[in-house]
N, C-alpha and C. Protein backbone atom coordinates (compact mmCIF):
# COMPACT_ATOMS: atom_id res chain seq x y z
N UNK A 1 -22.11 -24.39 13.62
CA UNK A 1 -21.72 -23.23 14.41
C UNK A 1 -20.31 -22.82 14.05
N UNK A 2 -19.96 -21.34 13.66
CA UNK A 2 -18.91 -21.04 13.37
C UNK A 2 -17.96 -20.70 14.77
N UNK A 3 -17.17 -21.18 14.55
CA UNK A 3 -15.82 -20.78 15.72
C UNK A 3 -15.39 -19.33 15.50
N UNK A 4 -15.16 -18.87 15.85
CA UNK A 4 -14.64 -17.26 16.28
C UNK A 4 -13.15 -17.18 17.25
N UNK A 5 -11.91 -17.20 16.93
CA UNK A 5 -10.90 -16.97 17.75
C UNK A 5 -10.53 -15.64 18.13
N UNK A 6 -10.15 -15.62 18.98
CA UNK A 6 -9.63 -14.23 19.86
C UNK A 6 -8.34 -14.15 20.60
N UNK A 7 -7.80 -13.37 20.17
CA UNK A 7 -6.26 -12.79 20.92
C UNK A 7 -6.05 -11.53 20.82
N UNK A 8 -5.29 -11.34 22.08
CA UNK A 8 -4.72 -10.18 22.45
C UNK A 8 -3.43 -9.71 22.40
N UNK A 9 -2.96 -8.67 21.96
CA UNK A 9 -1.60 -8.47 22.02
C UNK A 9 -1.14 -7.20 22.38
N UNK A 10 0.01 -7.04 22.72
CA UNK A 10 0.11 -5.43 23.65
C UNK A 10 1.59 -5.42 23.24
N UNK A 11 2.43 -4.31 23.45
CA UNK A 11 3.64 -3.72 23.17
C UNK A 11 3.94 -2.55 23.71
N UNK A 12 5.69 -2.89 24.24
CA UNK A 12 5.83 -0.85 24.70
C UNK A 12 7.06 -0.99 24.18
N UNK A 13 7.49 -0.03 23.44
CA UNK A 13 8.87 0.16 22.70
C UNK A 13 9.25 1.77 23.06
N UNK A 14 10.66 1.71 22.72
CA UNK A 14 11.34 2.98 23.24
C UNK A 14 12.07 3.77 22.40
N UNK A 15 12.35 4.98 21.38
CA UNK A 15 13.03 5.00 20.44
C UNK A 15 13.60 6.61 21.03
N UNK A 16 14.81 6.43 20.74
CA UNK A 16 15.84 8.14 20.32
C UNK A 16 15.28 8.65 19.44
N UNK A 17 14.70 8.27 18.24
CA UNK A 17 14.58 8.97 16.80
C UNK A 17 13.95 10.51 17.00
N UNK A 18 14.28 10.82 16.57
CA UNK A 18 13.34 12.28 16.48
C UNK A 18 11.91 12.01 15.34
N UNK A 19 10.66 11.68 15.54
CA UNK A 19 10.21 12.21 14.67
C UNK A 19 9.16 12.87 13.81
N UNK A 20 9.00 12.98 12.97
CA UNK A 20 8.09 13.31 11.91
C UNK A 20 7.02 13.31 11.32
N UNK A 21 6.61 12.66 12.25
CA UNK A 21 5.25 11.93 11.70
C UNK A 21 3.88 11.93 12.83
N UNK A 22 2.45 12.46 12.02
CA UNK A 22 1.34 12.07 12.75
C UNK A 22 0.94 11.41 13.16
N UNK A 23 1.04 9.97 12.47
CA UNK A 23 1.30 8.79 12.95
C UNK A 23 1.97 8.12 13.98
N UNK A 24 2.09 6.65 14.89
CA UNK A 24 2.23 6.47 16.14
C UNK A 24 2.79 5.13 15.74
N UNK A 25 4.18 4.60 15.53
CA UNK A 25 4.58 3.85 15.26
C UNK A 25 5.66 3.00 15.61
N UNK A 26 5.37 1.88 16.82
CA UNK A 26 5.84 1.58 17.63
C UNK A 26 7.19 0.66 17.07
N UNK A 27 7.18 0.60 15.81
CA UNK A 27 7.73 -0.67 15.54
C UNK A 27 9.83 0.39 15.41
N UNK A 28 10.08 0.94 16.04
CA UNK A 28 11.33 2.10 16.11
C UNK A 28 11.16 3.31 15.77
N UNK A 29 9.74 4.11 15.37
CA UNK A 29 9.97 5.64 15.25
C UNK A 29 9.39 6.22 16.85
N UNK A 30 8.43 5.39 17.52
CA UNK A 30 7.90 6.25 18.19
C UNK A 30 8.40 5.78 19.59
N UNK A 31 8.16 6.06 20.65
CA UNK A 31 8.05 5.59 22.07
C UNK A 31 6.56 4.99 22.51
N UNK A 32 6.33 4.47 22.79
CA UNK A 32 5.17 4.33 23.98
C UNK A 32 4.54 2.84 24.26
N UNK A 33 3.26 2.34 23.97
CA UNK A 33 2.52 1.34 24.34
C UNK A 33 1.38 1.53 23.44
N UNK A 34 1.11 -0.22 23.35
CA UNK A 34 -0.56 -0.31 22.57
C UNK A 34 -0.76 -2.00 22.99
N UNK A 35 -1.96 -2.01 22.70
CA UNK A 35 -2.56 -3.14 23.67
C UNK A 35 -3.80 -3.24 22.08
N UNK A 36 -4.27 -4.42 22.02
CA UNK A 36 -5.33 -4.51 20.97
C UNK A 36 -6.15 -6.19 20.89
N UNK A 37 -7.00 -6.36 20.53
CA UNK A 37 -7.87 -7.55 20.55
C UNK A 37 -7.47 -7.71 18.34
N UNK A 38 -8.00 -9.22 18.46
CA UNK A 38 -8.14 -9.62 17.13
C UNK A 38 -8.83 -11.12 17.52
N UNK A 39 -9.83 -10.54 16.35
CA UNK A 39 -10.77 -12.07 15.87
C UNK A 39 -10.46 -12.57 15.09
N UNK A 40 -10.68 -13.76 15.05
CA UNK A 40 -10.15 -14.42 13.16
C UNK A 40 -11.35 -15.66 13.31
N UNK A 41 -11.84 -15.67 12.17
CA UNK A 41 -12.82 -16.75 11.66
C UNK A 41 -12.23 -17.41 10.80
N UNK A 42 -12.19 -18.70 10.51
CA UNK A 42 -11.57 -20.02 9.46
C UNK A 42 -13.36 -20.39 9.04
N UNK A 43 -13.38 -19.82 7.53
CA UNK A 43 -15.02 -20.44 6.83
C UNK A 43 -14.41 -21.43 5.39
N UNK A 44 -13.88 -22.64 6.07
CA UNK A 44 -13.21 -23.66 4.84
C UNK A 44 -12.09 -23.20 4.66
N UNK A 45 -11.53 -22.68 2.85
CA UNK A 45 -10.04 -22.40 2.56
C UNK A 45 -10.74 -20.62 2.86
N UNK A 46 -10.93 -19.64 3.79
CA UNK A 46 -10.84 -18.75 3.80
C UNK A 46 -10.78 -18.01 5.02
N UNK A 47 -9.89 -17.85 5.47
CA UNK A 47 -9.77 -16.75 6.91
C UNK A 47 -9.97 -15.32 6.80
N UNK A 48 -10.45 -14.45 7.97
CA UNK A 48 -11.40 -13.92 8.05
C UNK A 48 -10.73 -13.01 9.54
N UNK A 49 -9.83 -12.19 9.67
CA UNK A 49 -9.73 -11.33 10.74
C UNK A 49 -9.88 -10.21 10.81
N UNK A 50 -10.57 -9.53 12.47
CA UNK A 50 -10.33 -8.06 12.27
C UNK A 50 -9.50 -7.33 13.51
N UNK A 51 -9.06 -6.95 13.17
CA UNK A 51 -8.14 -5.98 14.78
C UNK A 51 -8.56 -5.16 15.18
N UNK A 52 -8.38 -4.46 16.69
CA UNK A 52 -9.06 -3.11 16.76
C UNK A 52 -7.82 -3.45 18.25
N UNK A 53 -7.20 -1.85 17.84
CA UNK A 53 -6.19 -1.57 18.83
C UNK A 53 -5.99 -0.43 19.06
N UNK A 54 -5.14 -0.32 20.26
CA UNK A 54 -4.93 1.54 20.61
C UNK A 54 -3.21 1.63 21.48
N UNK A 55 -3.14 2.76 21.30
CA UNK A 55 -1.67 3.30 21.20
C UNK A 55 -1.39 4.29 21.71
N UNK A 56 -0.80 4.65 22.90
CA UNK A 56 -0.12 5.60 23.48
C UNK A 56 1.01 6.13 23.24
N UNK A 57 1.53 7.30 22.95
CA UNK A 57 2.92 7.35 22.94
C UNK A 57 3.20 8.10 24.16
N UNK A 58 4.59 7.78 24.72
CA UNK A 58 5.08 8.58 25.90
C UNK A 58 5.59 10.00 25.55
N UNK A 59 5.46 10.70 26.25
CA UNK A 59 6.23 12.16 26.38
C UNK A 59 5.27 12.94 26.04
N UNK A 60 5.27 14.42 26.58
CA UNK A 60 4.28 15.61 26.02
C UNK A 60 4.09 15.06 25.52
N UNK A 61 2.11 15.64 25.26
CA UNK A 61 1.32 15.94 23.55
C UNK A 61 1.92 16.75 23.22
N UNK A 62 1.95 18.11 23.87
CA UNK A 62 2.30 18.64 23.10
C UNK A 62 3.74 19.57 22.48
N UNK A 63 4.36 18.07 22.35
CA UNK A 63 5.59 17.96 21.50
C UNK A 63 5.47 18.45 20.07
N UNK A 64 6.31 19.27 19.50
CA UNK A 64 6.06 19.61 18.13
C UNK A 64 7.47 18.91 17.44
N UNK A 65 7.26 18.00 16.73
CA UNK A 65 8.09 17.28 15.34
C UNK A 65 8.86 18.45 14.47
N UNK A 66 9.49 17.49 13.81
CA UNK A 66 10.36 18.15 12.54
C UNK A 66 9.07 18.47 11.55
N UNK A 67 9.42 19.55 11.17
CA UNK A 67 8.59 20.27 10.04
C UNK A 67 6.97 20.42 10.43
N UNK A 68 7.14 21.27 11.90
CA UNK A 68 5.89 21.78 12.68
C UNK A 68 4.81 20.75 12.82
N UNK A 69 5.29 19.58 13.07
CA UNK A 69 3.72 18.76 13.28
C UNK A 69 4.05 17.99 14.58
N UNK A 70 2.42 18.42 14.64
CA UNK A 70 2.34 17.98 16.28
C UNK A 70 2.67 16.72 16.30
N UNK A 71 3.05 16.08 17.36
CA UNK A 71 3.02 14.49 17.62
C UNK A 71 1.56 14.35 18.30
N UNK A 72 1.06 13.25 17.90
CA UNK A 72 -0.24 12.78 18.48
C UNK A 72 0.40 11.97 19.55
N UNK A 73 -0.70 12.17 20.47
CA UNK A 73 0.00 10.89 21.56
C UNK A 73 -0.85 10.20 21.73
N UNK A 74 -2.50 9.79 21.10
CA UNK A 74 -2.80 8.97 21.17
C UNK A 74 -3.58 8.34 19.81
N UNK A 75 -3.69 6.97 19.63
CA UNK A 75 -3.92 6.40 17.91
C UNK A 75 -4.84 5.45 17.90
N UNK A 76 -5.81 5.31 17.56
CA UNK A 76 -7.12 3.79 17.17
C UNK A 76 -6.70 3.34 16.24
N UNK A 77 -6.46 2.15 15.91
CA UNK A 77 -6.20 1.64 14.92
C UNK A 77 -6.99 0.20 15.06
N UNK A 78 -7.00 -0.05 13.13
CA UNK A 78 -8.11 -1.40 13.20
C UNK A 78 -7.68 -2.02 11.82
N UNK A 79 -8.27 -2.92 11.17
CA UNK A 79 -7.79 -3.56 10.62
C UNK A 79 -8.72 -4.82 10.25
N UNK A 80 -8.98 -5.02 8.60
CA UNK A 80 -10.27 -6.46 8.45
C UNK A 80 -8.94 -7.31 7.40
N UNK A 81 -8.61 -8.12 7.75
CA UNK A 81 -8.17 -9.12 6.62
C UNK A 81 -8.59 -10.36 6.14
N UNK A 82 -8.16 -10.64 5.00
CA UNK A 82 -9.00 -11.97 4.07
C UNK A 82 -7.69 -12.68 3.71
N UNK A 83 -7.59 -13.62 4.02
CA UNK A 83 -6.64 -14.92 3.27
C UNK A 83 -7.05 -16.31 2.74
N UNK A 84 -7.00 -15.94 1.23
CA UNK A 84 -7.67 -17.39 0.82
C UNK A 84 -6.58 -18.10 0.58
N UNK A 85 -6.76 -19.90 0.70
CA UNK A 85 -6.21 -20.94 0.62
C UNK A 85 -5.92 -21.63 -1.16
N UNK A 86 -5.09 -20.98 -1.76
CA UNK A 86 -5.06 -21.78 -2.98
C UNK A 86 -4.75 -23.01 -3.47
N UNK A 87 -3.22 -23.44 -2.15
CA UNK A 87 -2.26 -24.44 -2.61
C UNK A 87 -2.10 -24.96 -1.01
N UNK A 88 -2.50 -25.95 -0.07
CA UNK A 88 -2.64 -27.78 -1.14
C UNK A 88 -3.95 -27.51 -1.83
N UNK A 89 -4.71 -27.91 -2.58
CA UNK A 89 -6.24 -28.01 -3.20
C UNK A 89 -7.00 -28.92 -1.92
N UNK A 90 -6.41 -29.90 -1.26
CA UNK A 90 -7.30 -30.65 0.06
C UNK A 90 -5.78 -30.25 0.59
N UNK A 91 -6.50 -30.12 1.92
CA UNK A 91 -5.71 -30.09 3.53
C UNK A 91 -5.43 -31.07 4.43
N UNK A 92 -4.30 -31.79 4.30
CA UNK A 92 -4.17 -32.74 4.92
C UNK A 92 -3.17 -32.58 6.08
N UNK A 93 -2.23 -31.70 6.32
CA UNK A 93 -1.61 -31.58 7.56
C UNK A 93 -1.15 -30.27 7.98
N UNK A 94 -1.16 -29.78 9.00
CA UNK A 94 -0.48 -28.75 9.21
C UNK A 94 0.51 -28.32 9.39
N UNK A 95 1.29 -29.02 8.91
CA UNK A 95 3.31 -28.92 8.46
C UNK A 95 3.02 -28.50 6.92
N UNK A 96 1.54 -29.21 6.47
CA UNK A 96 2.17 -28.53 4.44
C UNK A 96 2.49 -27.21 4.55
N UNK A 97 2.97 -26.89 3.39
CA UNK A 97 3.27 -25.65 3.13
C UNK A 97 1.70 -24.63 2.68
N UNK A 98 1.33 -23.77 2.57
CA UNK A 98 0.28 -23.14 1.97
C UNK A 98 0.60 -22.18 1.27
N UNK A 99 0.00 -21.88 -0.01
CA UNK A 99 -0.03 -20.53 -0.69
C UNK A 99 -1.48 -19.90 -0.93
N UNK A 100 -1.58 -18.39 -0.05
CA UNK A 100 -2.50 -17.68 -0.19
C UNK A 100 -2.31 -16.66 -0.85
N UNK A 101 -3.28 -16.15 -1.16
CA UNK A 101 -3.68 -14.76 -1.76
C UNK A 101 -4.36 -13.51 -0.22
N UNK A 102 -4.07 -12.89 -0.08
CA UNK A 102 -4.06 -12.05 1.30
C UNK A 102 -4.41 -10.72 1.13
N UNK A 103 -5.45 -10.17 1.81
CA UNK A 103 -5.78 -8.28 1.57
C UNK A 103 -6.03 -8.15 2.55
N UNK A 104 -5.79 -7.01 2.94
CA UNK A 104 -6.32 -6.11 3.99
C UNK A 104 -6.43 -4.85 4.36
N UNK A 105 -7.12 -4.21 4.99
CA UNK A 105 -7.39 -2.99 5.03
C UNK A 105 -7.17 -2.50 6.11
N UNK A 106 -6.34 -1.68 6.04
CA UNK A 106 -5.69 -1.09 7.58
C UNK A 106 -5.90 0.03 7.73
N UNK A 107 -6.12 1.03 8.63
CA UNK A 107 -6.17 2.22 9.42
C UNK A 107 -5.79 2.37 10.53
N UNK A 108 -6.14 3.88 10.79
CA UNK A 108 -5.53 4.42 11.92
C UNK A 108 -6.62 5.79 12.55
N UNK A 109 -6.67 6.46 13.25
CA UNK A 109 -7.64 7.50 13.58
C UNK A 109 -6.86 8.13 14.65
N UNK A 110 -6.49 9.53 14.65
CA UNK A 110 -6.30 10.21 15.55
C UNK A 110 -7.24 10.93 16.54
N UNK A 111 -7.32 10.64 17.56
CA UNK A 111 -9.30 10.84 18.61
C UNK A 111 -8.50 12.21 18.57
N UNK A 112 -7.44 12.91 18.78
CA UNK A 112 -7.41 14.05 18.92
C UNK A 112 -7.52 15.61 17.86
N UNK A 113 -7.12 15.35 16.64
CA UNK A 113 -7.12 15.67 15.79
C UNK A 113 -8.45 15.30 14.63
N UNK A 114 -8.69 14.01 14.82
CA UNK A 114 -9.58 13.44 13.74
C UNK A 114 -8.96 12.85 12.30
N UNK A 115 -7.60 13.20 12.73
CA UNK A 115 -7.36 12.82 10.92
C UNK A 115 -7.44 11.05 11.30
N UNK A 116 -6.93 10.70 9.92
CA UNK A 116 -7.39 9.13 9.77
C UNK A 116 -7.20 8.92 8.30
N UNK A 117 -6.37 7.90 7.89
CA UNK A 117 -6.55 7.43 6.96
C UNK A 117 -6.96 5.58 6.99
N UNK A 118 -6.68 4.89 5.84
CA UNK A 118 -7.17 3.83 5.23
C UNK A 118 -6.46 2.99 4.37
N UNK A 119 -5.94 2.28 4.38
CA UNK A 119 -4.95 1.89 3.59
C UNK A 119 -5.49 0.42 3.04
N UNK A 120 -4.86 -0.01 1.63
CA UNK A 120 -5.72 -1.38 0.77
C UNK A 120 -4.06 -2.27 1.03
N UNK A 121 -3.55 -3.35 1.62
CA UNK A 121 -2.71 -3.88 0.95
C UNK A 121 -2.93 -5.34 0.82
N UNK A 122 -2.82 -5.72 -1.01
CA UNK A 122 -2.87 -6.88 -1.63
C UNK A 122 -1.77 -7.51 -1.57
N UNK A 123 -1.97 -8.86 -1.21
CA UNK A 123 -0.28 -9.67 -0.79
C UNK A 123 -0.31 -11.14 -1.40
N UNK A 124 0.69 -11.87 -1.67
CA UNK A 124 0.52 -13.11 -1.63
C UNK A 124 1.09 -13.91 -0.36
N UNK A 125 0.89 -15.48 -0.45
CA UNK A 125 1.34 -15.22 1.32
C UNK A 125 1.99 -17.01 1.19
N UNK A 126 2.87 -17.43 2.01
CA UNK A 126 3.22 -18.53 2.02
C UNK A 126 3.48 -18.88 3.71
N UNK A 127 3.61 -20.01 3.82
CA UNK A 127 3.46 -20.12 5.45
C UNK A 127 3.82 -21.56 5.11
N UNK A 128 4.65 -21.86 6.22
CA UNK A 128 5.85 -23.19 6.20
C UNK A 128 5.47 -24.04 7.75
N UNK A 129 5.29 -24.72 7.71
CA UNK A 129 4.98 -25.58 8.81
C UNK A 129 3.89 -25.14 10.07
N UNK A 130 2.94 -24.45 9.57
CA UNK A 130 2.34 -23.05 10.70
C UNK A 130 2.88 -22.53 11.45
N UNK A 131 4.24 -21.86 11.08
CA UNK A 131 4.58 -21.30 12.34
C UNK A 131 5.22 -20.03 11.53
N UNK A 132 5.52 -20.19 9.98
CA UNK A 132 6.49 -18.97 9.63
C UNK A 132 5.77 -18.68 8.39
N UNK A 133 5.90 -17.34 8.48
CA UNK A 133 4.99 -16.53 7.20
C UNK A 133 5.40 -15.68 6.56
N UNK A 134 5.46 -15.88 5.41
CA UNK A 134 6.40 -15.32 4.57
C UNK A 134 5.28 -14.14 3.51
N UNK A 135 5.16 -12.43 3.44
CA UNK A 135 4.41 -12.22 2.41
C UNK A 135 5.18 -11.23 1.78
N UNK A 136 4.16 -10.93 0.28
CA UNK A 136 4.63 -10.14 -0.19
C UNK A 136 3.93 -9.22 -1.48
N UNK A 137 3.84 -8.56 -0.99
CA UNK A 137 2.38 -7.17 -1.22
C UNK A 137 3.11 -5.88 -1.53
N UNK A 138 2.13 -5.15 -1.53
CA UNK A 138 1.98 -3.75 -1.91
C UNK A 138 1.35 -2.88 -0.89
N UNK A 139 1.17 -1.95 -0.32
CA UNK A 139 0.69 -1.20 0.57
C UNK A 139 0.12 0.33 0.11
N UNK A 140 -0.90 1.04 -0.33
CA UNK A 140 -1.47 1.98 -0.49
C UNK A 140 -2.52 2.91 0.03
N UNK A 141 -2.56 3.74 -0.09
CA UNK A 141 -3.70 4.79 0.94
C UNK A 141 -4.87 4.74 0.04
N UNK A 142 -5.86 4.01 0.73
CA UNK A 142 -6.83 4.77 -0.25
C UNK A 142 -8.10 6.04 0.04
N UNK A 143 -7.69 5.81 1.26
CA UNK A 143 -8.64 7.35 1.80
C UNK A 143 -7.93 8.37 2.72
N UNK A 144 -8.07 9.45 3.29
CA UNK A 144 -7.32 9.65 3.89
C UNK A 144 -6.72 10.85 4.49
N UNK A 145 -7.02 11.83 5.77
CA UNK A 145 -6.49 13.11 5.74
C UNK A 145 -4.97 13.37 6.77
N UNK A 146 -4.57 12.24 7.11
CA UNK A 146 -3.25 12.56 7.61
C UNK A 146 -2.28 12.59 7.24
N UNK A 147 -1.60 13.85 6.97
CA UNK A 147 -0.39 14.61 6.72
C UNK A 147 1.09 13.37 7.34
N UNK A 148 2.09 13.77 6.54
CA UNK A 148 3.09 13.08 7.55
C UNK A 148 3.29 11.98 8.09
N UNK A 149 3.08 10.98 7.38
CA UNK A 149 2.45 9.84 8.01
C UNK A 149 3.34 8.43 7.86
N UNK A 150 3.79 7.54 8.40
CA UNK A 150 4.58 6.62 8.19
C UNK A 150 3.44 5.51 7.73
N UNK A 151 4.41 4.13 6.64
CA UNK A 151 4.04 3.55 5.98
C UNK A 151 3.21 3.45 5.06
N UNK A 152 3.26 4.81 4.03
CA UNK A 152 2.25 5.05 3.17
C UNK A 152 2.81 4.71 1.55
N UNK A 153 2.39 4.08 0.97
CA UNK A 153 2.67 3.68 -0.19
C UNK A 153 4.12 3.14 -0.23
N UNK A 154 3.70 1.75 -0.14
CA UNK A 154 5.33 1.40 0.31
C UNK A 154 5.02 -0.66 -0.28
N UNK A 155 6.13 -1.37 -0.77
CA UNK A 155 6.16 -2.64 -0.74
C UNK A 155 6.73 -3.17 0.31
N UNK A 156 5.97 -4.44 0.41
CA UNK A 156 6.40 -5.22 1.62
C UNK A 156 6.87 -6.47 1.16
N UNK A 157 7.46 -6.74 2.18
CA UNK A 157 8.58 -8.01 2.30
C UNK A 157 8.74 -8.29 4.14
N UNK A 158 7.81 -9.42 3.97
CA UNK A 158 7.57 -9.92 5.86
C UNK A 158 7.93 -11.51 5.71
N UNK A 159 8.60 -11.50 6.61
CA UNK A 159 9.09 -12.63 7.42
C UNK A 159 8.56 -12.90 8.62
N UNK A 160 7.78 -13.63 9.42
CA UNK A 160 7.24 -13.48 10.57
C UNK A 160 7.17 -14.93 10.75
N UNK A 161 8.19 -15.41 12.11
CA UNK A 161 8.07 -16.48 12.94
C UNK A 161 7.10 -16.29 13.61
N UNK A 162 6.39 -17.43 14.64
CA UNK A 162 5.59 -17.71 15.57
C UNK A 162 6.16 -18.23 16.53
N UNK A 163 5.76 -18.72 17.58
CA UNK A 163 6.22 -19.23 18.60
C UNK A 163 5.14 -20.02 19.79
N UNK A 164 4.46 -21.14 19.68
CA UNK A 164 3.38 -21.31 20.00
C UNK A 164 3.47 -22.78 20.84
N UNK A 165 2.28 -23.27 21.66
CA UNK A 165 2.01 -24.60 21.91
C UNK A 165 0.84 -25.00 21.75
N UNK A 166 0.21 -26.02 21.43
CA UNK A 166 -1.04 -26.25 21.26
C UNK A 166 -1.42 -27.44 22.59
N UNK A 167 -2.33 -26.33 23.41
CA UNK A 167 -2.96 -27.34 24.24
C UNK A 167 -3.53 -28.54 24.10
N UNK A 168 -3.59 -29.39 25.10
CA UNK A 168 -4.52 -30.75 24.09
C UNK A 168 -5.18 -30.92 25.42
């Protein structure tokens, strides 16, 4: 029987910026809230997640941006990723270090508008005692009709602590 994990995560951020974009991007351009579920499956050296989240922004819809575009105020977004296990070859603790190979496919959908794009990004991935994750990829559109859009064709460089306890 395969295990199936599940978490939830939510966010409300606040920004001055003025901006630009169709897109809904909590991480300092936009204002508002998003709340979202994620599964992740472990099948041996290969993990297996998908996201599906949603996003409010605060203030009027109908706010008009720099260079006449509407602000959306509301965003679906989802997400399937794959991380395979290359480096230890056997798994013996969860302090080793790991090196993966990492893809995923990210989107977004505006329910009001309809636009939506799709994005491919290929990464490699390292992770230090399970708690800190280090990657480093490429990010590209590969389908796609939204105009104006933040994080589109862009390299990445992530650092991401955890912060966790494990029940027993």
């Amino acid at each position: 029987m395969a295990l199936i994990l599940i978490g939830a995560y939510s966010r409300i951020s606040t920004s001055r910026r003025p901006g630009f974009s169709r897109d809904i991007n909590l991480e300092g351009d936009n204002s508002g809230w998003q709340a979202g579920l994620i599964f992740t499956q472990l099948l041996h050296k290969l993990a297996l997640s998908a996201t599906l989240g949603y996003a409010d922004a605060f203030g009027p819809s109908d706010k008009v941006l720099r260079f006449n575009t509407p602000q959306p105020d509301k965003m679906l977004s989802y997400s399937l990723s794959s991380g395979y296990l290359v480096l230890p070859f056997v798994y013996k603790d969860y302090k080793e270090p790991n090196f993966n190979l990492y893809f995923e496919l990210l989107g977004k959908t505006d329910p009001g508008s309809g636009e939506s794009y799709l994005d491919l990004a290929p990464a490699v991935q390292v992770i230090l005692n399970s708690r800190t994750r280090i990657d480093l990829g490429y990010r590209f559109q590969a389908t796609g009709n939204m105009a104006n859009r933040y994080l589109k064709n862009m390299y990445l460089l992530r650092a991401e602590f955890n912060f966790f306890n494990v029940l027993k």
